[in-house]
Structure formats: C-alpha cells, structure tokens
N, C-alpha and C. Protein backbone atom coordinates (compact mmCIF):
# COMPACT_ATOMS: atom_id res chain seq x y z
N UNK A 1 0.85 -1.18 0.00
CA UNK A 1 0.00 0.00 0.00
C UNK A 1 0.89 1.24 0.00
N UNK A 2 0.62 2.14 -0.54
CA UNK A 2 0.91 3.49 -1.26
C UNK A 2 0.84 4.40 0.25
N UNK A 3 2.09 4.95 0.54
CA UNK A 3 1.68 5.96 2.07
C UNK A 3 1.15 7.38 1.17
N UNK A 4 0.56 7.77 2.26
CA UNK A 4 -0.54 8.86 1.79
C UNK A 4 0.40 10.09 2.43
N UNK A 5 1.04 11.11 1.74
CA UNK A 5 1.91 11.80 1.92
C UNK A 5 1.07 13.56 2.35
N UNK A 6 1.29 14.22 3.89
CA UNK A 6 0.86 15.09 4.07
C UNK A 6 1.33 16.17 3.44
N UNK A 7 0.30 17.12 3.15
CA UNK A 7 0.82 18.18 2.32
C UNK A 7 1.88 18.95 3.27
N UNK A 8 2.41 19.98 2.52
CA UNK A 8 3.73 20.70 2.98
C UNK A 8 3.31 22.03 2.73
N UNK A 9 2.52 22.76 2.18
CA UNK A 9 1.63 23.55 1.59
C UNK A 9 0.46 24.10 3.03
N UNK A 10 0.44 25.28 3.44
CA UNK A 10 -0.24 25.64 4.25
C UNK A 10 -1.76 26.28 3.68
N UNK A 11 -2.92 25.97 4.39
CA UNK A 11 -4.38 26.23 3.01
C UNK A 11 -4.41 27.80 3.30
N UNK A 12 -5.12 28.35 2.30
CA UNK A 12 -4.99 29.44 1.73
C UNK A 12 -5.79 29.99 2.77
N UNK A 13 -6.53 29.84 3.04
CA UNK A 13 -7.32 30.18 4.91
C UNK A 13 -7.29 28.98 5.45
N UNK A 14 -8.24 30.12 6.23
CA UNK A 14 -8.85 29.30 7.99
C UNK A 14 -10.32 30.14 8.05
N UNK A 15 -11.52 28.76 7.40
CA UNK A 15 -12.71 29.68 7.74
C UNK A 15 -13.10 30.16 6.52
N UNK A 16 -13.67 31.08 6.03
CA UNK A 16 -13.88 31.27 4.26
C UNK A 16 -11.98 31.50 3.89
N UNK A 17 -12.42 30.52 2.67
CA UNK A 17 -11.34 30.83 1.62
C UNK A 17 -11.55 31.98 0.82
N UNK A 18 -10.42 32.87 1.15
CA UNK A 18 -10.05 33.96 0.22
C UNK A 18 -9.75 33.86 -1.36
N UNK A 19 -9.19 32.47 -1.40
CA UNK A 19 -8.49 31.98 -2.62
C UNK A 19 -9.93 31.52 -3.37
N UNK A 20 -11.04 30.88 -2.97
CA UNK A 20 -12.28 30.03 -3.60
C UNK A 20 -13.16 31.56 -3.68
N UNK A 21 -13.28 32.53 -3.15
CA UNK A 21 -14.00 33.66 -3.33
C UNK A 21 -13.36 35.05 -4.56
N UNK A 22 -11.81 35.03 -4.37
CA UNK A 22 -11.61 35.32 -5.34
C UNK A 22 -12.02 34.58 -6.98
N UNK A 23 -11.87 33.27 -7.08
CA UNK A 23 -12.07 32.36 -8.17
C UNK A 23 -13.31 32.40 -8.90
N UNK A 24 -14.15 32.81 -7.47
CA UNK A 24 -15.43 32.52 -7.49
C UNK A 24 -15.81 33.92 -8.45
N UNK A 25 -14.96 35.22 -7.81
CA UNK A 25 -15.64 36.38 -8.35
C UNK A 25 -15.64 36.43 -9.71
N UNK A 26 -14.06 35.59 -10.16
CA UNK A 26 -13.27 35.97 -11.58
C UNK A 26 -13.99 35.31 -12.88
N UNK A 27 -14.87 34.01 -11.58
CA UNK A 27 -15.22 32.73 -12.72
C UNK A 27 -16.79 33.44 -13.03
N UNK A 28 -17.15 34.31 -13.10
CA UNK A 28 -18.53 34.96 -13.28
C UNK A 28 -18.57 35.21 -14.67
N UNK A 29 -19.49 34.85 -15.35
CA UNK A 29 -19.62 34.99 -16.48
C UNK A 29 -18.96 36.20 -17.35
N UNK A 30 -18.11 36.34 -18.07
CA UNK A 30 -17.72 37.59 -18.72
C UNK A 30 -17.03 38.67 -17.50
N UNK A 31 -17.16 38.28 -16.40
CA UNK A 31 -16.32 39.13 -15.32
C UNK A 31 -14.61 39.28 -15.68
N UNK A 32 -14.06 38.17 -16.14
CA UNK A 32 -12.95 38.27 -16.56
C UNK A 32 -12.32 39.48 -17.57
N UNK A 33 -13.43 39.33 -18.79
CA UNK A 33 -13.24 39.76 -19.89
C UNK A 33 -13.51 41.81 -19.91
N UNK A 34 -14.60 41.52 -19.01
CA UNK A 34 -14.86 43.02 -18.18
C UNK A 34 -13.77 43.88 -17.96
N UNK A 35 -13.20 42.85 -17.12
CA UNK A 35 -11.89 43.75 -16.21
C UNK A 35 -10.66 43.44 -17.03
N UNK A 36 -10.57 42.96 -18.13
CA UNK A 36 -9.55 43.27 -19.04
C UNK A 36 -9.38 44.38 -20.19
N UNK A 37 -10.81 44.64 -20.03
CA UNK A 37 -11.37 45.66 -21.19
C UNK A 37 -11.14 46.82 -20.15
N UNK A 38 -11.75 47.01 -19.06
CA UNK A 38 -11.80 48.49 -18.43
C UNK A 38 -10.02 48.98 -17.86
N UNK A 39 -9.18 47.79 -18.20
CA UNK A 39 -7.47 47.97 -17.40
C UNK A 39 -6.79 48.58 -17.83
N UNK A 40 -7.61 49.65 -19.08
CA UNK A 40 -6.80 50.79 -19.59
C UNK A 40 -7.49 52.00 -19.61
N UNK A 41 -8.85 52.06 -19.30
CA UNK A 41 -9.82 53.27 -18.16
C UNK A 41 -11.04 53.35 -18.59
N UNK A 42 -11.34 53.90 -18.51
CA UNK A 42 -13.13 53.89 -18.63
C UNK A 42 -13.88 53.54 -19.55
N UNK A 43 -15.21 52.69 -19.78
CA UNK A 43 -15.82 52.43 -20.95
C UNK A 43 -17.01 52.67 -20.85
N UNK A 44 -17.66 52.86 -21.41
CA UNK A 44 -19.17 53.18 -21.33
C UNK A 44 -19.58 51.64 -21.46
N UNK A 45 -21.06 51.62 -21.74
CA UNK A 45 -21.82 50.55 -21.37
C UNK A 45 -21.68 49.77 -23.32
N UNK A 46 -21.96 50.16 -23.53
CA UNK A 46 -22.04 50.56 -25.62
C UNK A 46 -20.75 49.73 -26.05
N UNK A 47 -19.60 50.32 -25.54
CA UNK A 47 -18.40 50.41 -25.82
C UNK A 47 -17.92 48.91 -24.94
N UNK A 48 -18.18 48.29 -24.12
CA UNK A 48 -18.28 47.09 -23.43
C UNK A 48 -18.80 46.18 -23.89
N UNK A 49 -20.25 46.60 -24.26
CA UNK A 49 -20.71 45.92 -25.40
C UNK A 49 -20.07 44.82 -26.53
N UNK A 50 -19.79 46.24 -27.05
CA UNK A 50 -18.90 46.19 -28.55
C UNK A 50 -17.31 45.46 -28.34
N UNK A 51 -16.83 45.70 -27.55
CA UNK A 51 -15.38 44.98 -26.85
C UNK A 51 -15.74 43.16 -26.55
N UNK A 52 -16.96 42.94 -26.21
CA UNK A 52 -17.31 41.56 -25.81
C UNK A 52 -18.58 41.13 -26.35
N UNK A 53 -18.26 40.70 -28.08
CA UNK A 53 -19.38 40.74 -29.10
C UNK A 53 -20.34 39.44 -28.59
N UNK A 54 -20.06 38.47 -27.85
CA UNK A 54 -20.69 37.51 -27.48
C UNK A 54 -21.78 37.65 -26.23
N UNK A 55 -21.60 38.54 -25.51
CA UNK A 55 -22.45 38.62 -24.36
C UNK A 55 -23.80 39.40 -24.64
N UNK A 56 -24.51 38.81 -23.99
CA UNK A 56 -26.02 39.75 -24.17
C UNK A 56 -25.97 40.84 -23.80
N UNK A 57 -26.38 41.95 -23.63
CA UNK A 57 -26.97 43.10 -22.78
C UNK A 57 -26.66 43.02 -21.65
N UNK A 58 -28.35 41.74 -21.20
CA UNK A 58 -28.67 41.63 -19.91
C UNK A 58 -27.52 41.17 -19.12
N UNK A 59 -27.04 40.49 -20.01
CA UNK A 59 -25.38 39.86 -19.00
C UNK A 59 -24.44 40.75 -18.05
N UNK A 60 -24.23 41.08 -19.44
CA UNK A 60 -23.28 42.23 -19.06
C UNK A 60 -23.73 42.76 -17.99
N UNK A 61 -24.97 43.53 -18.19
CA UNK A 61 -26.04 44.68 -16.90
C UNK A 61 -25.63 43.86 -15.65
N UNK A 62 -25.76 42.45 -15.96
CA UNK A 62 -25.84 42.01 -14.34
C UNK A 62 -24.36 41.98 -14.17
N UNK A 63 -23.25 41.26 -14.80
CA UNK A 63 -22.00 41.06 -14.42
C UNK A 63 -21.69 42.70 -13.50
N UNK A 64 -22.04 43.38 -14.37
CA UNK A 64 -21.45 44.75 -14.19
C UNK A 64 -21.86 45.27 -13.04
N UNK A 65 -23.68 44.93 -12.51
CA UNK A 65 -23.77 45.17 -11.25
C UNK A 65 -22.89 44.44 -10.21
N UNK A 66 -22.76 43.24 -10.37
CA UNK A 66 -21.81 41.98 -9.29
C UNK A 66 -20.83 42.99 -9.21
N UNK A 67 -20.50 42.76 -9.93
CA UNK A 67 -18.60 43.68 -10.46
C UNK A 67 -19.03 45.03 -9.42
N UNK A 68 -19.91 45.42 -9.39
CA UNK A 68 -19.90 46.68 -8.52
C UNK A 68 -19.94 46.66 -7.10
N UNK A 69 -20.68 45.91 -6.84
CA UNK A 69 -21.25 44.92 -5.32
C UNK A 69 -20.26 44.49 -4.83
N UNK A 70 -19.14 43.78 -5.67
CA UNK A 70 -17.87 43.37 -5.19
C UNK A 70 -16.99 44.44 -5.10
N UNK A 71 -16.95 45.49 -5.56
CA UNK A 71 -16.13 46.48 -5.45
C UNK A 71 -15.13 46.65 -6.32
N UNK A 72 -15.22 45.62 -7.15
CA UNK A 72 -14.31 45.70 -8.36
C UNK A 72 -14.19 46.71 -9.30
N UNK A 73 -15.54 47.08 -9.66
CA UNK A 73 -15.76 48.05 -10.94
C UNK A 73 -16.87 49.59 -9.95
N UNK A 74 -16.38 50.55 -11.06
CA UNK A 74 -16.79 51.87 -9.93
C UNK A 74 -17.84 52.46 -11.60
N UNK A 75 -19.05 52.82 -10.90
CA UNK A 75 -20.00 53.34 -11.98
C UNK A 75 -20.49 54.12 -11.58
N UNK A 76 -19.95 55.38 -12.68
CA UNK A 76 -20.18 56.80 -12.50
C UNK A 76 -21.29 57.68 -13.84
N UNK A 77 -22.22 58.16 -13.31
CA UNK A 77 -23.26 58.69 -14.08
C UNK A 77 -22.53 59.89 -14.39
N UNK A 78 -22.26 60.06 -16.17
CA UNK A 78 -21.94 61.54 -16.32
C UNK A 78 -23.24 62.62 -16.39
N UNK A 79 -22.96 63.60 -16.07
CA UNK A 79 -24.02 64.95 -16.03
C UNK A 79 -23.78 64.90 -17.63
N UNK A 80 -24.81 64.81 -18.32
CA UNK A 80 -24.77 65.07 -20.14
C UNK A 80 -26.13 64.77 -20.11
N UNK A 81 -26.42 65.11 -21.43
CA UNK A 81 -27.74 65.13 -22.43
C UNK A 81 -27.57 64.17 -23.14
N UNK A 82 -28.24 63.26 -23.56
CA UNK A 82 -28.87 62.05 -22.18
C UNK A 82 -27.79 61.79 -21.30
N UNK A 83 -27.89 61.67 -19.84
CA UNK A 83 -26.93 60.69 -19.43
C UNK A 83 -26.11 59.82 -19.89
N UNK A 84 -24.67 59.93 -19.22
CA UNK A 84 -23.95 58.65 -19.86
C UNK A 84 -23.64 58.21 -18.81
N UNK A 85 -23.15 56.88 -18.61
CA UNK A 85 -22.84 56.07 -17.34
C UNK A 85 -21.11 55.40 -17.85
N UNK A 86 -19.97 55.60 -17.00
CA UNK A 86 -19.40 55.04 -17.41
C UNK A 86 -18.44 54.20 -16.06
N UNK A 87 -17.74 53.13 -16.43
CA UNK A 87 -17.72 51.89 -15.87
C UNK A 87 -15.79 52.03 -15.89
N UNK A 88 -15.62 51.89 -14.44
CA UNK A 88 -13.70 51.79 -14.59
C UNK A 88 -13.61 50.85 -13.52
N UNK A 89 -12.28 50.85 -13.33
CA UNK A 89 -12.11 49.30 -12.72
C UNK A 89 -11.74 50.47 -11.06
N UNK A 90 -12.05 49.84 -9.92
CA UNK A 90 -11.32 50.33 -8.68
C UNK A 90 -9.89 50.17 -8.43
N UNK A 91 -9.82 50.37 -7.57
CA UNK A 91 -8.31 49.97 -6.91
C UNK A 91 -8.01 48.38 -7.30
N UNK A 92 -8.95 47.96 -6.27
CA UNK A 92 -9.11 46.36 -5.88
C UNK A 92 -9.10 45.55 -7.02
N UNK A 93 -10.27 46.30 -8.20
CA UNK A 93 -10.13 45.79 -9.43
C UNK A 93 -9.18 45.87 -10.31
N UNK A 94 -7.95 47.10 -10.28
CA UNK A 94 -6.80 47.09 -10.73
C UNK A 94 -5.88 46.25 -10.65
N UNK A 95 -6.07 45.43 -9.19
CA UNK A 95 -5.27 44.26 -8.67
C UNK A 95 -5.52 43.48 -9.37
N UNK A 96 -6.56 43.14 -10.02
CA UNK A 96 -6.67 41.78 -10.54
C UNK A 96 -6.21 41.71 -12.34
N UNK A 97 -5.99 42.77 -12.69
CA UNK A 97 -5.33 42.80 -13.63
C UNK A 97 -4.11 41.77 -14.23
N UNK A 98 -3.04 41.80 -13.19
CA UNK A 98 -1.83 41.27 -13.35
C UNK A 98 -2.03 39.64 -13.51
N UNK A 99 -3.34 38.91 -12.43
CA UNK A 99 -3.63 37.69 -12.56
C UNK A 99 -4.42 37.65 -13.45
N UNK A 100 -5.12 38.33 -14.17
CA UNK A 100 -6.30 37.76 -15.69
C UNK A 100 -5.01 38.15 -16.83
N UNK A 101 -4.08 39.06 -16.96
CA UNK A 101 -2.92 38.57 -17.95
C UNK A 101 -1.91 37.94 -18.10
N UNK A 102 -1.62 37.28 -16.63
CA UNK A 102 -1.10 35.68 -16.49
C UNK A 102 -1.64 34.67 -17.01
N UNK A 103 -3.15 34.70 -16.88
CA UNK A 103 -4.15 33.62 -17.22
C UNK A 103 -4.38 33.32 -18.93
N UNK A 104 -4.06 34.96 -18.89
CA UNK A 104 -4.22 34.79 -20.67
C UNK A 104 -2.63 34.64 -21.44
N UNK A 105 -1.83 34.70 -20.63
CA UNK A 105 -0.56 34.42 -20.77
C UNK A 105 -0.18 32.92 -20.71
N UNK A 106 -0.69 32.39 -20.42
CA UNK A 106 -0.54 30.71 -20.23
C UNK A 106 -1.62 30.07 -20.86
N UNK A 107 -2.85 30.65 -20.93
CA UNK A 107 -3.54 29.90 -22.42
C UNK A 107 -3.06 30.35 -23.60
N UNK A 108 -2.14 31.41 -23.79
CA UNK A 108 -1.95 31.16 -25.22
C UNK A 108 -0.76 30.08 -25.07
N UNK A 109 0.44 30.08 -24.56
CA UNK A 109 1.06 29.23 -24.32
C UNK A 109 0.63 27.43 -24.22
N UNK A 110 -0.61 27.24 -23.28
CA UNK A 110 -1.28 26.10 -23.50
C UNK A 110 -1.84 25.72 -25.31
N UNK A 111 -2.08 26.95 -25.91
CA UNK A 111 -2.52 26.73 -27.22
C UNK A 111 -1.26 26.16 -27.97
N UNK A 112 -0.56 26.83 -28.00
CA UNK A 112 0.79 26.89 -28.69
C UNK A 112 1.17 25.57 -28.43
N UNK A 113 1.72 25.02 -27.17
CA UNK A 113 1.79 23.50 -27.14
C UNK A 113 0.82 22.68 -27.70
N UNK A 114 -0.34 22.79 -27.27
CA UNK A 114 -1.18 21.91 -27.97
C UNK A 114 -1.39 21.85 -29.59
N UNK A 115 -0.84 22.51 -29.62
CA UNK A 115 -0.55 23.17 -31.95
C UNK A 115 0.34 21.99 -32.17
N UNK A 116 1.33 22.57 -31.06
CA UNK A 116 2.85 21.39 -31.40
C UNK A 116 2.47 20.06 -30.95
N UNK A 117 1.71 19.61 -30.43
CA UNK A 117 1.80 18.22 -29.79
C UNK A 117 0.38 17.81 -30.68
N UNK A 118 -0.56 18.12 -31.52
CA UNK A 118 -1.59 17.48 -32.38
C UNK A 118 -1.01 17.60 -33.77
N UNK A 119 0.54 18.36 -34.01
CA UNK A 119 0.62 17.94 -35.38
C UNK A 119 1.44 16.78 -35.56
C-alpha cells in the first residue's frame, strides 16, 4: 500500500477561503473579460458591449452590477444630455489585472503547445 503523503503547503485560509471567493468572483460569467477591457480606463456601457461581441446586454447589466457589489468596478453617471454612465475598474479591481494577464498568458502558451503536440 501506497503511504498517503501530508501536504507541505499551508491552506490558503482558515474559515472562508479567500483563494475560492476570489475564483469565485473571476469565474462569473464575462467578469474576466470586463476587467480586461476596463485595465486601460473607462468604458461606457455601448463600448463594453462592442469589446465583448458575445455577451447579451442583460449579461453584461448584471455582471457589471456583481462587479460593482464586489467592489471591483466603480459606476459613474456623467451629467450630459442624455446621461452617460461610465464603468472603470477600482483599486481592488486594478489588482486583478496582473492575474487575468497571467491567465491569458498561459492559455496562449497552453494553445501553442497543444498546436505542437496534435501535429
């Protein structure tokens, strides 16, 4: 029989995981793609849209509220004729920048191998 070897690795909490709530926020539908689009400054709602041709409206509307609720994304009504509303990332949401272009930094890399290893 196989000894069952204790980890060496201390867990990421004690009590809610910080690590499963971050994951949790990132893995939200189009939340990712959100906060890659707003990591160079403000977008309107239109313009978010148009940046993430696959998502509905309604999606978006809701991601974008979460995204706000979490504190990630900051939504500011401009004074104009009609109103405009526009959408930037916070502080907190600036942080997460560096880990969604790691992420996309290693799937293209995962692509790239997998190119080389199916031909």
């Amino acid at each position: 029989m196989v000894k069952v070897r204790k980890s060496k690795v201390d867990p990421p909490c004690n009590g809610e995981c910080p690590l499963s709530d971050c994951m949790r926020l990132i893995a939200g539908a189009w939340a990712p793609h959100v906060i890659w689009y707003l990591r160079e400054g403000p977008r309107r709602f239109s313009e978010l849209k148009g940046d993430i041709h696959a998502v509905t409206a309604k999606v978006l509307a809701e991601r974008l509220r979460q995204l706000e609720a979490d504190g990630v994304v900051h939504r500011q009504v401009m004074q104009t004729s009609p109103p405009t509303v526009e959408y930037s990332l916070t502080e907190l949401g600036a942080e997460l920048t560096p880990a969604i272009a790691a992420i996309v930094s290693v799937s293209e890399r995962l692509k790239r191998q997998r190119g080389r290893l199916g031909a």
